[in-house]
N, C-alpha and C. Protein backbone atom coordinates (compact mmCIF):
# COMPACT_ATOMS: atom_id res chain seq x y z
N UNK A 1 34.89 -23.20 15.20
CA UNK A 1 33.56 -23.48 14.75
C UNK A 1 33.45 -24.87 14.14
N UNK A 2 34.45 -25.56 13.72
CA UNK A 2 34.30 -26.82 13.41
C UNK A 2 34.50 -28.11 14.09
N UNK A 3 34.47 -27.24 15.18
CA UNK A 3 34.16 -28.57 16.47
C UNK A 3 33.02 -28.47 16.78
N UNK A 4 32.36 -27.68 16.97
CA UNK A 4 31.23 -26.99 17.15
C UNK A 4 30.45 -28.13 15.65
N UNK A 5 30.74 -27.66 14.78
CA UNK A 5 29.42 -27.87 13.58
C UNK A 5 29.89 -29.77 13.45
N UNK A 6 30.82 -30.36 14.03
CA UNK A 6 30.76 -31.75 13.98
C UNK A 6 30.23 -31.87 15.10
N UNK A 7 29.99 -31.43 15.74
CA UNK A 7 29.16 -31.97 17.40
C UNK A 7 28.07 -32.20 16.59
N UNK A 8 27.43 -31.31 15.96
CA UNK A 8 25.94 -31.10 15.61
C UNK A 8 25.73 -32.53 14.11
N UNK A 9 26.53 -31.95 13.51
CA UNK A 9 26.45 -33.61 12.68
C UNK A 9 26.42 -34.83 13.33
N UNK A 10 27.13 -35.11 14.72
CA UNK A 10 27.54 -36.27 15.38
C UNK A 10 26.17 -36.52 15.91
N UNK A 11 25.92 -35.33 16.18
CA UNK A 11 24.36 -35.52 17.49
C UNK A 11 22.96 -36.14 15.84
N UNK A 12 23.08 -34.84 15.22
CA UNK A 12 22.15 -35.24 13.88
C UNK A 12 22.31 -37.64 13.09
N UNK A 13 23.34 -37.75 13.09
CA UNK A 13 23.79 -38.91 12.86
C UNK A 13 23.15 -39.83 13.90
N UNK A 14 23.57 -39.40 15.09
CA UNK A 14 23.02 -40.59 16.14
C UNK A 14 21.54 -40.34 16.16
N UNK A 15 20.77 -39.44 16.19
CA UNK A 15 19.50 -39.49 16.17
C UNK A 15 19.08 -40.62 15.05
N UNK A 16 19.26 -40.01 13.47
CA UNK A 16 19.27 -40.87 12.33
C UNK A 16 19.35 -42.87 12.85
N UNK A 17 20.47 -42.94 13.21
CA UNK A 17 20.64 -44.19 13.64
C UNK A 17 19.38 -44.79 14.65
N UNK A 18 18.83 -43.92 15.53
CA UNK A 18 18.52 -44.67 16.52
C UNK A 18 16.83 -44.58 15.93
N UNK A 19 16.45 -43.59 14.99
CA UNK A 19 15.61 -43.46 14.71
C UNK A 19 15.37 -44.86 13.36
N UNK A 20 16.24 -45.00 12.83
CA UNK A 20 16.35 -46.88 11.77
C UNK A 20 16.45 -47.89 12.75
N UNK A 21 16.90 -47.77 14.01
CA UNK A 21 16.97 -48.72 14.81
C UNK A 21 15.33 -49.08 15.35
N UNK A 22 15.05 -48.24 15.68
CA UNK A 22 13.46 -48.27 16.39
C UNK A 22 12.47 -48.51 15.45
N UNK A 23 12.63 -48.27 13.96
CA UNK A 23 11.83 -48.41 13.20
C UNK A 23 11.98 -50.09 12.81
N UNK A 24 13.42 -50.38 12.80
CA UNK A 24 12.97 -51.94 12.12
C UNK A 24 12.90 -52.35 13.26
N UNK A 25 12.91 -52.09 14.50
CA UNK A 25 11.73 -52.99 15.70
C UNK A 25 10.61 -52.53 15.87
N UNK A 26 10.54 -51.94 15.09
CA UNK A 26 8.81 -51.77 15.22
C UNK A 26 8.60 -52.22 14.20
N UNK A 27 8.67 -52.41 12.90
CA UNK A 27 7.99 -53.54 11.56
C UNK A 27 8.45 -54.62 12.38
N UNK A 28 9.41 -55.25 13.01
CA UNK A 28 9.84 -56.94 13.54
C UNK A 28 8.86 -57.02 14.22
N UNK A 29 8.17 -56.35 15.37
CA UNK A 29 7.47 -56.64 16.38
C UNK A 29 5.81 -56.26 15.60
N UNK A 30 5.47 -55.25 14.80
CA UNK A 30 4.32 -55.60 14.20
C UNK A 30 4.71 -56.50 13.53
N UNK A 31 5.07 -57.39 12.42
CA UNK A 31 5.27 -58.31 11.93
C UNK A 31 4.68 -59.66 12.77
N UNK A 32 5.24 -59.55 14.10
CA UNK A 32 5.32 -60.75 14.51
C UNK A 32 3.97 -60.65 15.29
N UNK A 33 3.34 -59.24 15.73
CA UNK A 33 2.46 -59.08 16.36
C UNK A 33 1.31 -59.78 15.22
N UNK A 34 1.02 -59.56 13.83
CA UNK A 34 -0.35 -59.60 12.98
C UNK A 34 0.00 -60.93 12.48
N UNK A 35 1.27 -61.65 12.52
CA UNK A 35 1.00 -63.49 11.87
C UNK A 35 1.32 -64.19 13.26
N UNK A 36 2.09 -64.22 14.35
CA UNK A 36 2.47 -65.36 14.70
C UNK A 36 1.69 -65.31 16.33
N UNK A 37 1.69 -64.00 16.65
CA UNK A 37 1.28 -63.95 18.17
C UNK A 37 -0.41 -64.07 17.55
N UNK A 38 -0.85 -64.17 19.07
CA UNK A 38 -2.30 -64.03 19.40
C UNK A 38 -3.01 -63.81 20.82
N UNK A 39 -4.07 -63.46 20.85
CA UNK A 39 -4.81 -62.73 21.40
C UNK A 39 -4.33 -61.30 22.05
N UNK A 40 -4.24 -61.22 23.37
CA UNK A 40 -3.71 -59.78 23.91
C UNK A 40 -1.82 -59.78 23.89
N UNK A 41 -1.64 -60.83 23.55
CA UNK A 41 0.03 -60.50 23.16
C UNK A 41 -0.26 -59.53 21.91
N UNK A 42 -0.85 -60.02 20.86
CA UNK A 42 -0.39 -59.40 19.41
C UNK A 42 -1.52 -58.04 19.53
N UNK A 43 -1.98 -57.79 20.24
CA UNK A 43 -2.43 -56.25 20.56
C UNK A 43 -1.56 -55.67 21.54
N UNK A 44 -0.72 -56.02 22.23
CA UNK A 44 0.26 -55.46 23.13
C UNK A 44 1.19 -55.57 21.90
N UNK A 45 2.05 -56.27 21.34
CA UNK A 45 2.83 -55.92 20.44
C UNK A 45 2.78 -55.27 19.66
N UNK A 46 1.28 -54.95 18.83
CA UNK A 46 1.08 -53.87 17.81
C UNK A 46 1.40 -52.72 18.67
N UNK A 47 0.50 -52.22 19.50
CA UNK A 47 0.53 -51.08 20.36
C UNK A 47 2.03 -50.63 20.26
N UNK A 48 2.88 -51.06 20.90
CA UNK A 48 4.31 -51.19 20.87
C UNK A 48 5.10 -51.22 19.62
N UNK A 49 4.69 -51.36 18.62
CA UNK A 49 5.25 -51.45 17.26
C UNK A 49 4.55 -49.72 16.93
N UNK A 50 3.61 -49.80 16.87
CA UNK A 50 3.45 -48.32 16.35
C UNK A 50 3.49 -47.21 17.94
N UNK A 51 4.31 -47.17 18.74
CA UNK A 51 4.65 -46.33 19.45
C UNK A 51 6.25 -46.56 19.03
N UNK A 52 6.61 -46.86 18.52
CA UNK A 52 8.57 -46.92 18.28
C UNK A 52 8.20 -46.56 16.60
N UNK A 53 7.45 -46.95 15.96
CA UNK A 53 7.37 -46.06 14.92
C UNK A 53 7.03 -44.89 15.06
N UNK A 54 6.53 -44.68 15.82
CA UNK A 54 5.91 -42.97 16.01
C UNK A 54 7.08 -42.10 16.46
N UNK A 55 7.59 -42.66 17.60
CA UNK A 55 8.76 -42.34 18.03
C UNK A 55 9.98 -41.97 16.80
N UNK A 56 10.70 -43.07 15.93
CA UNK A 56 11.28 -43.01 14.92
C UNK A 56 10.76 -42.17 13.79
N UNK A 57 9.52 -42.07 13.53
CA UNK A 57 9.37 -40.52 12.66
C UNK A 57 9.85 -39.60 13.38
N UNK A 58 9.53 -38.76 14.87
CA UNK A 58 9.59 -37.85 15.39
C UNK A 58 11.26 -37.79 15.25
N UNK A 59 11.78 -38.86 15.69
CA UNK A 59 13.06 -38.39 15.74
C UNK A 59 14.04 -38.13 14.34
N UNK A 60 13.49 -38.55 13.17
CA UNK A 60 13.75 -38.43 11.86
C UNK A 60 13.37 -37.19 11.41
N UNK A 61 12.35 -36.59 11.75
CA UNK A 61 11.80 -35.52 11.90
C UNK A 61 12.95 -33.99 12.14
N UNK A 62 12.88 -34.27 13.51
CA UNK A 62 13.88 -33.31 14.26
C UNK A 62 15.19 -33.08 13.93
N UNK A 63 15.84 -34.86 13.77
CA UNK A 63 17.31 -34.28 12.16
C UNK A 63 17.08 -33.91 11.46
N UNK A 64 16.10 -34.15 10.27
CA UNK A 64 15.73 -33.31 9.11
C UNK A 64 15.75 -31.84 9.12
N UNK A 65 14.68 -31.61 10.22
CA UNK A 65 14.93 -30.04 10.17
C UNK A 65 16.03 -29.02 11.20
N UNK A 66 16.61 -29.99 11.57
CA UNK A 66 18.07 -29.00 12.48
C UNK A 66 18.84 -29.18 10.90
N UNK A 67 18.51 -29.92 10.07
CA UNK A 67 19.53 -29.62 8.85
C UNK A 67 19.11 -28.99 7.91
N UNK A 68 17.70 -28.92 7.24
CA UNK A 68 17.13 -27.51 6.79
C UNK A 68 17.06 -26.70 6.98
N UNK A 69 16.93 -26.60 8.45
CA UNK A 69 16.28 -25.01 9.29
C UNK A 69 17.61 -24.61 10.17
N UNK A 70 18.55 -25.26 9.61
CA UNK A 70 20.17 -24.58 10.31
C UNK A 70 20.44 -23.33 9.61
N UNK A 71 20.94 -22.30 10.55
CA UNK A 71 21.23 -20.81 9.75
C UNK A 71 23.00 -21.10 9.56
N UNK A 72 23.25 -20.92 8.18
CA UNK A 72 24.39 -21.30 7.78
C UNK A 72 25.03 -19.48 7.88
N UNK A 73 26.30 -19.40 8.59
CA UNK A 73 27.12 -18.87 8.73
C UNK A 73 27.36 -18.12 7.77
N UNK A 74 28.04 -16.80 7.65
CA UNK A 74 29.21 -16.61 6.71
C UNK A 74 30.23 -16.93 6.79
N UNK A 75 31.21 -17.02 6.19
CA UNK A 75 32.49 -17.17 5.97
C UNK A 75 33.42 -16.29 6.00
């Protein structure tokens, strides 16, 4: 069982990661979308900044609760 319950941490971890990964490209790319771009670039970049944030909640989301809503074993 404890190969088993580190799979599930390993899998929970990489979500975590990829879900901080997507989020600070999505503040870099809104960032860059509302001061430096303009016209239909920096509305294509927003768009795109809050779809990888949206994304990165969801997936922050789904670790959170495989680790709340895990039915812990007996022993």
């Amino acid at each position: 069982m404890a190969a088993e319950e580190e799979k599930k941490n390993g899998a929970r971890r990489s979500r975590l990661l990829w879900a901080g990964i997507l989020a600070v490209a999505g503040l870099v790319l809104l960032a860059v979308g509302l001061t430096v771009a303009d016209g239909a670039v920096a509305w294509l970049e927003a768009i795109v900044a809050i779809v990888l944030l949206v994304v990165s909640y969801a997936l922050q989301r789904l670790a959170r609760r495989e680790t709340v809503y895990r039915h812990d074993e007996p022993r």
